[in-house]
C-alpha atoms as a PDB file:
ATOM      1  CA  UNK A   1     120.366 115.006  80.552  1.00  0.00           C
ATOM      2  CA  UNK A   2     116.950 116.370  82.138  1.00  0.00           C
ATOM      3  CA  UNK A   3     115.504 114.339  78.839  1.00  0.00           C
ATOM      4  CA  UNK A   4     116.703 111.165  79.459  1.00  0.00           C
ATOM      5  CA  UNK A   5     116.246 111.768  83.318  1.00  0.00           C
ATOM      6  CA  UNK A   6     112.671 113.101  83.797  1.00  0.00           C
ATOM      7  CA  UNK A   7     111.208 109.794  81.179  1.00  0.00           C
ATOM      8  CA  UNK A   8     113.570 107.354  82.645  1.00  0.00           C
ATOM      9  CA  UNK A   9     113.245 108.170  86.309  1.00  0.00           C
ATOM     10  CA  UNK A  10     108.955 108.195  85.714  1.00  0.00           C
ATOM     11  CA  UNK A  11     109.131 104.497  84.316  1.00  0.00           C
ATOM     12  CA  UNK A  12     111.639 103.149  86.538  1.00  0.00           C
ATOM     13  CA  UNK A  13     109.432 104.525  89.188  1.00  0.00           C
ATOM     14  CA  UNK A  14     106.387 102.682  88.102  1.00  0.00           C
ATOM     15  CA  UNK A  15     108.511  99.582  87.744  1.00  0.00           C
ATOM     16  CA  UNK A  16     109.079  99.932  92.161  1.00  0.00           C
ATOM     17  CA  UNK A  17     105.448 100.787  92.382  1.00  0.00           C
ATOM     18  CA  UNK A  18     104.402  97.938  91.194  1.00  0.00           C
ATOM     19  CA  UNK A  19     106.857  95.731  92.948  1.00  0.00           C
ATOM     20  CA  UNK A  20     106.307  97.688  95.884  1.00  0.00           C
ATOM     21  CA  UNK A  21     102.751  96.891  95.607  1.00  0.00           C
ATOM     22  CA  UNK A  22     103.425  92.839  94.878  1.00  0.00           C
ATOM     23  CA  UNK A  23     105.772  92.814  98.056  1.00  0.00           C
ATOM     24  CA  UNK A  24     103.335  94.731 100.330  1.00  0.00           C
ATOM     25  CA  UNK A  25     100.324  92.045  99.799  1.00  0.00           C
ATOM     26  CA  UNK A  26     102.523  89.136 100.759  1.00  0.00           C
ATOM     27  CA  UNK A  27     103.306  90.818 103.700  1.00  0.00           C
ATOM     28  CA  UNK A  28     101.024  92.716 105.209  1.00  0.00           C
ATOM     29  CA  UNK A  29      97.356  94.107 104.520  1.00  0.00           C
ATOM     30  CA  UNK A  30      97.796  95.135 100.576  1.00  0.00           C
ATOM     31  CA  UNK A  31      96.922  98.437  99.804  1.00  0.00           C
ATOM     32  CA  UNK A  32      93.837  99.713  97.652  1.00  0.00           C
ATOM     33  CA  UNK A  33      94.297  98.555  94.032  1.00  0.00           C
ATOM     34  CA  UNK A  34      96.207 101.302  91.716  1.00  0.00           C
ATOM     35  CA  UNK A  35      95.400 101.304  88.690  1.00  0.00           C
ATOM     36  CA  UNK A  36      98.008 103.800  86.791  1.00  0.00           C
ATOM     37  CA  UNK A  37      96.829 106.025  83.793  1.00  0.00           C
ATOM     38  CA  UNK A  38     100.136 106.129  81.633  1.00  0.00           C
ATOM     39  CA  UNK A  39      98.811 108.306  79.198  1.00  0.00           C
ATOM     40  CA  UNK A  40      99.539 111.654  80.996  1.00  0.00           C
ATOM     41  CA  UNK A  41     103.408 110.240  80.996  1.00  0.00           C
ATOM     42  CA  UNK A  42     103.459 109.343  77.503  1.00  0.00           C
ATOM     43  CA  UNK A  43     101.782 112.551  76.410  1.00  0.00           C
ATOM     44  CA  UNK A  44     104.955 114.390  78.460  1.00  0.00           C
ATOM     45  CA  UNK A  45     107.599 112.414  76.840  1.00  0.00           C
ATOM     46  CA  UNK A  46     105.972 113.092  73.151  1.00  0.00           C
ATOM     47  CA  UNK A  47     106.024 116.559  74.586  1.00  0.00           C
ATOM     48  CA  UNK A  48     110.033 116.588  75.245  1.00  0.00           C
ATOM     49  CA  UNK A  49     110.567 114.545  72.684  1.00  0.00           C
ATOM     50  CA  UNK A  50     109.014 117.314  70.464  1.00  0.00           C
ATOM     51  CA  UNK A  51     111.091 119.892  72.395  1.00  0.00           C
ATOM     52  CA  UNK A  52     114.025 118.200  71.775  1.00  0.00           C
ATOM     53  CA  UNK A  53     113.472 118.079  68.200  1.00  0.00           C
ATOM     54  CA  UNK A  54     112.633 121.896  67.935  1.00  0.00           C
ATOM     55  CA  UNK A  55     116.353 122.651  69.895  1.00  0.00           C
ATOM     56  CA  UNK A  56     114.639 125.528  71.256  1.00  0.00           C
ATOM     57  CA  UNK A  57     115.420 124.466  74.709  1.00  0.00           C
ATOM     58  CA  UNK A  58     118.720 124.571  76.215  1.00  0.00           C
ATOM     59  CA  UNK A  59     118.694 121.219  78.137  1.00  0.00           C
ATOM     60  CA  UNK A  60     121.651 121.839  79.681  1.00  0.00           C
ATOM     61  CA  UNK A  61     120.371 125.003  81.321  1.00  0.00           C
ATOM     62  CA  UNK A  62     120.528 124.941  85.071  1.00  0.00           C
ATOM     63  CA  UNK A  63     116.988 124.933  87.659  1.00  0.00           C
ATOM     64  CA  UNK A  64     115.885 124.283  90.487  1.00  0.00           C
ATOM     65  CA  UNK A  65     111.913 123.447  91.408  1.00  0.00           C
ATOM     66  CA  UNK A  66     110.405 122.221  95.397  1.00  0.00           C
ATOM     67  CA  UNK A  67     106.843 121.216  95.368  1.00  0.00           C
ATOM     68  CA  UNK A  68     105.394 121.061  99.042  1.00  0.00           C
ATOM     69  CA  UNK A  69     101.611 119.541  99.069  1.00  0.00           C
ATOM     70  CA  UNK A  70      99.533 117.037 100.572  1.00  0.00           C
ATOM     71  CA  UNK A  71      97.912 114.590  98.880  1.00  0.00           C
ATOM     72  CA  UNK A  72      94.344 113.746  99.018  1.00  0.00           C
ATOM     73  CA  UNK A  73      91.779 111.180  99.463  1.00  0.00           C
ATOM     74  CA  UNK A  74      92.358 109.610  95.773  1.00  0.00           C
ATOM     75  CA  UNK A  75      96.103 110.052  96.010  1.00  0.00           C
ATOM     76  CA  UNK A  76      96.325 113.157  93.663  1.00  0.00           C
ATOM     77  CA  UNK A  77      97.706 116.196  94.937  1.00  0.00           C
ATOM     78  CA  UNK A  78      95.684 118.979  96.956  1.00  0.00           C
ATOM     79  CA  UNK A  79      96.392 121.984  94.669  1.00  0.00           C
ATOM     80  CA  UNK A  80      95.104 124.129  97.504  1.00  0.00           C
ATOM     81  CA  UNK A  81      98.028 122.929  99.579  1.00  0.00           C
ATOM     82  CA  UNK A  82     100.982 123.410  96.885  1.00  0.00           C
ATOM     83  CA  UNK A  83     103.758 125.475  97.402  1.00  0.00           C
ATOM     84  CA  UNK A  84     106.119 125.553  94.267  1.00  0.00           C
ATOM     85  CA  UNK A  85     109.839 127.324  95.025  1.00  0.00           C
ATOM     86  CA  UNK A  86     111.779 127.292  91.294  1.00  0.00           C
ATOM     87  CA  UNK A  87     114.531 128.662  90.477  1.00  0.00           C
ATOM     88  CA  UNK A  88     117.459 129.323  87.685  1.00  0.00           C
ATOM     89  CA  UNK A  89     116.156 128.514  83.963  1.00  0.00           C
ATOM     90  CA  UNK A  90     111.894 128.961  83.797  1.00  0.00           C
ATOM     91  CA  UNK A  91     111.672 126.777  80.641  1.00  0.00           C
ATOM     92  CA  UNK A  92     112.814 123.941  82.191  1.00  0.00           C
ATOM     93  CA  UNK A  93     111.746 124.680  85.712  1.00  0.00           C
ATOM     94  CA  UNK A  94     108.344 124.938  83.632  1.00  0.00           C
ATOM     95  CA  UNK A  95     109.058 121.371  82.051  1.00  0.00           C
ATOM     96  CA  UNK A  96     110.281 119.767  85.418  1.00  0.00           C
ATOM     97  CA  UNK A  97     106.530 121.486  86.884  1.00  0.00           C
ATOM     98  CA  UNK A  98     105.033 119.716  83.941  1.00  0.00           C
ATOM     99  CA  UNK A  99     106.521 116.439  84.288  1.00  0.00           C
ATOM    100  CA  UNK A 100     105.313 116.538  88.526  1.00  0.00           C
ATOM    101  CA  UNK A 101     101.932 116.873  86.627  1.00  0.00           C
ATOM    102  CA  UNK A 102     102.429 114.065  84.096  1.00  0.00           C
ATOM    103  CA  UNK A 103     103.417 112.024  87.435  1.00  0.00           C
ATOM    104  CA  UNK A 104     100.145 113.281  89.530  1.00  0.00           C
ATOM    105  CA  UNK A 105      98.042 112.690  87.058  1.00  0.00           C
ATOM    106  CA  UNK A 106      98.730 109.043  85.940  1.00  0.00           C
ATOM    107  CA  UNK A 107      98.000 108.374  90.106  1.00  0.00           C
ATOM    108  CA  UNK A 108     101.206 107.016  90.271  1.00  0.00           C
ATOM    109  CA  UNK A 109     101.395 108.816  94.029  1.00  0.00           C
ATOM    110  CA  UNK A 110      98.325 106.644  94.896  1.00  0.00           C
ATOM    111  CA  UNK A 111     101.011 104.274  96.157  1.00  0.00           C
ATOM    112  CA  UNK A 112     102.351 106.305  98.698  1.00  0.00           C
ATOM    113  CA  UNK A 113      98.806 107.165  99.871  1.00  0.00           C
ATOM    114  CA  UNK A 114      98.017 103.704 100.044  1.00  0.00           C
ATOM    115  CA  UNK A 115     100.905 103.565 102.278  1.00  0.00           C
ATOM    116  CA  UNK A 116     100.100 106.251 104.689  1.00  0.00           C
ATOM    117  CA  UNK A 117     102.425 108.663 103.228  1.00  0.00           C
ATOM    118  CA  UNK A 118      99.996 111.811 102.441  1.00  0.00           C
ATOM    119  CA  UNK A 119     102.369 115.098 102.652  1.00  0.00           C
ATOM    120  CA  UNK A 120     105.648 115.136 100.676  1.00  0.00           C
ATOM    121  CA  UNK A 121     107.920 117.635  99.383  1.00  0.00           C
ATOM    122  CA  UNK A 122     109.346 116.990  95.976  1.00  0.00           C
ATOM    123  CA  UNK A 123     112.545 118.379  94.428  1.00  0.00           C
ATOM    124  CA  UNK A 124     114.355 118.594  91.099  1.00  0.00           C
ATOM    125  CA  UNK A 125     117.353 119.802  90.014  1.00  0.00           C
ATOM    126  CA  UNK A 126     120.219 119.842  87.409  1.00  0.00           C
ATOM    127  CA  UNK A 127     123.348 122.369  87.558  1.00  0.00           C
ATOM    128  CA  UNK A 128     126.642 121.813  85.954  1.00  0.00           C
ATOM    129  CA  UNK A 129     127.774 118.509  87.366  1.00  0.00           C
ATOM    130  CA  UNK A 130     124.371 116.632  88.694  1.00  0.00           C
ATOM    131  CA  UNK A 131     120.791 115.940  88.077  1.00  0.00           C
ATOM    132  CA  UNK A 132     118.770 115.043  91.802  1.00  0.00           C
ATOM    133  CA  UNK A 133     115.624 114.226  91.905  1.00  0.00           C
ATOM    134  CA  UNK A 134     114.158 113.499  95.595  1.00  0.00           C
ATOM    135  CA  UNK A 135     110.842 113.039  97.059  1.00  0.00           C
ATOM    136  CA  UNK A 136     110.572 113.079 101.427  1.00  0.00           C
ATOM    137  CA  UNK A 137     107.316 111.630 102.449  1.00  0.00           C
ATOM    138  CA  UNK A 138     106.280 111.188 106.108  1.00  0.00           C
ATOM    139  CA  UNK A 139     104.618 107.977 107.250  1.00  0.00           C
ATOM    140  CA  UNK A 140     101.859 107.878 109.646  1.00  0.00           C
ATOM    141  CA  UNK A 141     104.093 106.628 112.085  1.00  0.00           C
ATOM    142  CA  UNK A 142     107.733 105.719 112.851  1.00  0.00           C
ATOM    143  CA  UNK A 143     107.036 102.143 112.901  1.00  0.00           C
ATOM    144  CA  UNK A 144     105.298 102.320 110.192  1.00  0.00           C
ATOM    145  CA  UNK A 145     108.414 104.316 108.049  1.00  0.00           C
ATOM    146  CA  UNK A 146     110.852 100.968 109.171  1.00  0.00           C
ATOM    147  CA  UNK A 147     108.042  98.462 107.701  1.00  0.00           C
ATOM    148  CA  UNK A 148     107.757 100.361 104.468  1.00  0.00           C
ATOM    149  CA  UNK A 149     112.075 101.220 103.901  1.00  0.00           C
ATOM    150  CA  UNK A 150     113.428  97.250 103.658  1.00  0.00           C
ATOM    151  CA  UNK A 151     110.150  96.584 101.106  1.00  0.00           C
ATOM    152  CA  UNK A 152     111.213  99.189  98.915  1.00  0.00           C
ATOM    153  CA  UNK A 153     114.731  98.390  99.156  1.00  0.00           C
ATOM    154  CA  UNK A 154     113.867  94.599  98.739  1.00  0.00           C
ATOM    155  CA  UNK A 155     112.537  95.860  95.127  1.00  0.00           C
ATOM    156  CA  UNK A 156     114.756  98.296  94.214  1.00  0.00           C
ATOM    157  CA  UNK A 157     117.540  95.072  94.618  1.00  0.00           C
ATOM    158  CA  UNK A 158     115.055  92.741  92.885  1.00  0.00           C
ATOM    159  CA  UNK A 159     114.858  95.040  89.999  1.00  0.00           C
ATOM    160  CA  UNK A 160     118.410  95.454  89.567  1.00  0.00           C
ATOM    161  CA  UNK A 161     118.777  91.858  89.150  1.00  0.00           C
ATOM    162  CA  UNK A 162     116.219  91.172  86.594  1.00  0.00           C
ATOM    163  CA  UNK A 163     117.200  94.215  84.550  1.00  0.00           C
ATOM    164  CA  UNK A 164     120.878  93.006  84.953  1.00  0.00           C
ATOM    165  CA  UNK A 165     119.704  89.897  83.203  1.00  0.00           C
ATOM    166  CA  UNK A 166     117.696  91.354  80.554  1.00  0.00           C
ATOM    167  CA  UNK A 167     118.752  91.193  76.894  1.00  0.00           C
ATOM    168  CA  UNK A 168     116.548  94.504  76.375  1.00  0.00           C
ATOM    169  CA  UNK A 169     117.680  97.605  74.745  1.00  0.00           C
ATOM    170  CA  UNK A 170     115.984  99.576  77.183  1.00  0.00           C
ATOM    171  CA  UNK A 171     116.853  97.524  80.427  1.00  0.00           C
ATOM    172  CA  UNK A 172     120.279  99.277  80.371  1.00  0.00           C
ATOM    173  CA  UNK A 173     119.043 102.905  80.785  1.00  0.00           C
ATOM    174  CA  UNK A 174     116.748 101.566  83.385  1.00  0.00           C
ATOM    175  CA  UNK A 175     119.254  99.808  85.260  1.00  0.00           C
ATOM    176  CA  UNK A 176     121.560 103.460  85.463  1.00  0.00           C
ATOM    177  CA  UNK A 177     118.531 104.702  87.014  1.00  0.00           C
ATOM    178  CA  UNK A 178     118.003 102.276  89.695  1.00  0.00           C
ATOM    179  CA  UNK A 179     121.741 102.251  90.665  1.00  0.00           C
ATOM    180  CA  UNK A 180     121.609 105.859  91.035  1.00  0.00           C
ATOM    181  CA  UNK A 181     118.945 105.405  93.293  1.00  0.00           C
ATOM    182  CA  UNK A 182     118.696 105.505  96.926  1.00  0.00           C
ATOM    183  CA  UNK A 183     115.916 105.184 100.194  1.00  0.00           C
ATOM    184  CA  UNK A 184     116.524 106.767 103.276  1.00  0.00           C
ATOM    185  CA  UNK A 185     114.959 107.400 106.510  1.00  0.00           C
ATOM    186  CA  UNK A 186     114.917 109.383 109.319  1.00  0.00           C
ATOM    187  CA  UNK A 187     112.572 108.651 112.504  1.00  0.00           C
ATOM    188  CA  UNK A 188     108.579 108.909 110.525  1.00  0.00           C
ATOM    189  CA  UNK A 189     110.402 110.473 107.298  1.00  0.00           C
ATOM    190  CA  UNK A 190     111.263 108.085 104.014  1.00  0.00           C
ATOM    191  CA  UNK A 191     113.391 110.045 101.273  1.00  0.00           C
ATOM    192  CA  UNK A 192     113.964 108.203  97.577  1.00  0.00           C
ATOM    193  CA  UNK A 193     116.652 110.312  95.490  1.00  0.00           C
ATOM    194  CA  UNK A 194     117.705 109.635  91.901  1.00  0.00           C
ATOM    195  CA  UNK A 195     121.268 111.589  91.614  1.00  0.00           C
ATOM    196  CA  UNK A 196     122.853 111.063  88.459  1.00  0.00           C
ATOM    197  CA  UNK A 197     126.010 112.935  87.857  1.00  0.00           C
ATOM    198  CA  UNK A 198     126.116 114.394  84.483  1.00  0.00           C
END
């Protein structure tokens, strides 16, 4: 499950970014260019895919892992503000770690600093029943939280229908992601959570 999740959840995620980003310059002031690395994500899947072959990893295993940080200028996280909190099975508390990395490092999270949305806490987990996965940023501002919310939910719904009309193998896996998807927000605070039931 953590497998399929962790790759699945990073591309869908780009998919939004991008949309996000398209939706945003039509209107209002468009955020600094992003250009996304995608190496660091397909070096990570290679690396579960490699895991996976081994069977030396019992994906099933339960974890927990909570990243608090701040991001910085370039939208990369601060290490020097980090605070990691895992729990249950290391190896694939270790993995989830690696895939936050994967994530970082591709710039991916330059969106939300684009966006005003520096500090975030990030969480992943998977016990018997579920996989979540859930990142809380806070905006600069309330009114600035209830622009951003209907643009991403504008694009999650826009992606949903294209992938629902997609004669791709892969657009079906994506399309389970994005249903299992969801935007809140309360006052300045915008949470996106992936919970998939297992």
């Amino acid at each position: 499950m953590i497998l399929f999740c962790l790759t699945k959840i990073f591309y869908v995620a780009i998919l939004l970014c991008l949309g996000t980003v398209a939706v945003f310059s039509q209107d209002t002031a468009p955020p600094d260019k992003i250009v996304l690395n995608k190496r660091p994500l397909v070096d990570f899947s290679n690396l579960l895919r490699e895991k996976l072959r081994l069977g030396d990893v019992d994906w099933n295993g339960h974890f927990s892992v909570q990243m608090k940080g701040v991001l910085d200028e370039k939208g990369r996280i601060d290490p020097s503000t980090v605070q990691i909190v895992s729990t249950g099975d290391p190896e694939l508390a270790a993995i989830a770690v690696d895939g936050i990395e994967a994530v970082d490092a591709s710039e991916l999270f330059a969106l939300l600093k684009d966006l005003g949305m520096r500090p975030f806490t990030l969480h992943l987990s998977q016990d018997a029943d579920d996989f979540t996965a859930r990142i809380s940023t806070e905006a600069e501002t309330e009114a600035r939280a209830r622009l951003i919310e209907p643009m991403f939910r504008f694009v999650i719904d826009e992606s949903k229908k294209r992938l629902g009309d997609s004669h791709s193998p892969n657009a079906k896996y994506d399309l389970i992601i994005l249903n299992a998807t969801s935007i809140s927000r309360r006052e300045n605070v915008l949470e996106f959570q992936v919970f998939m039931p297992k």
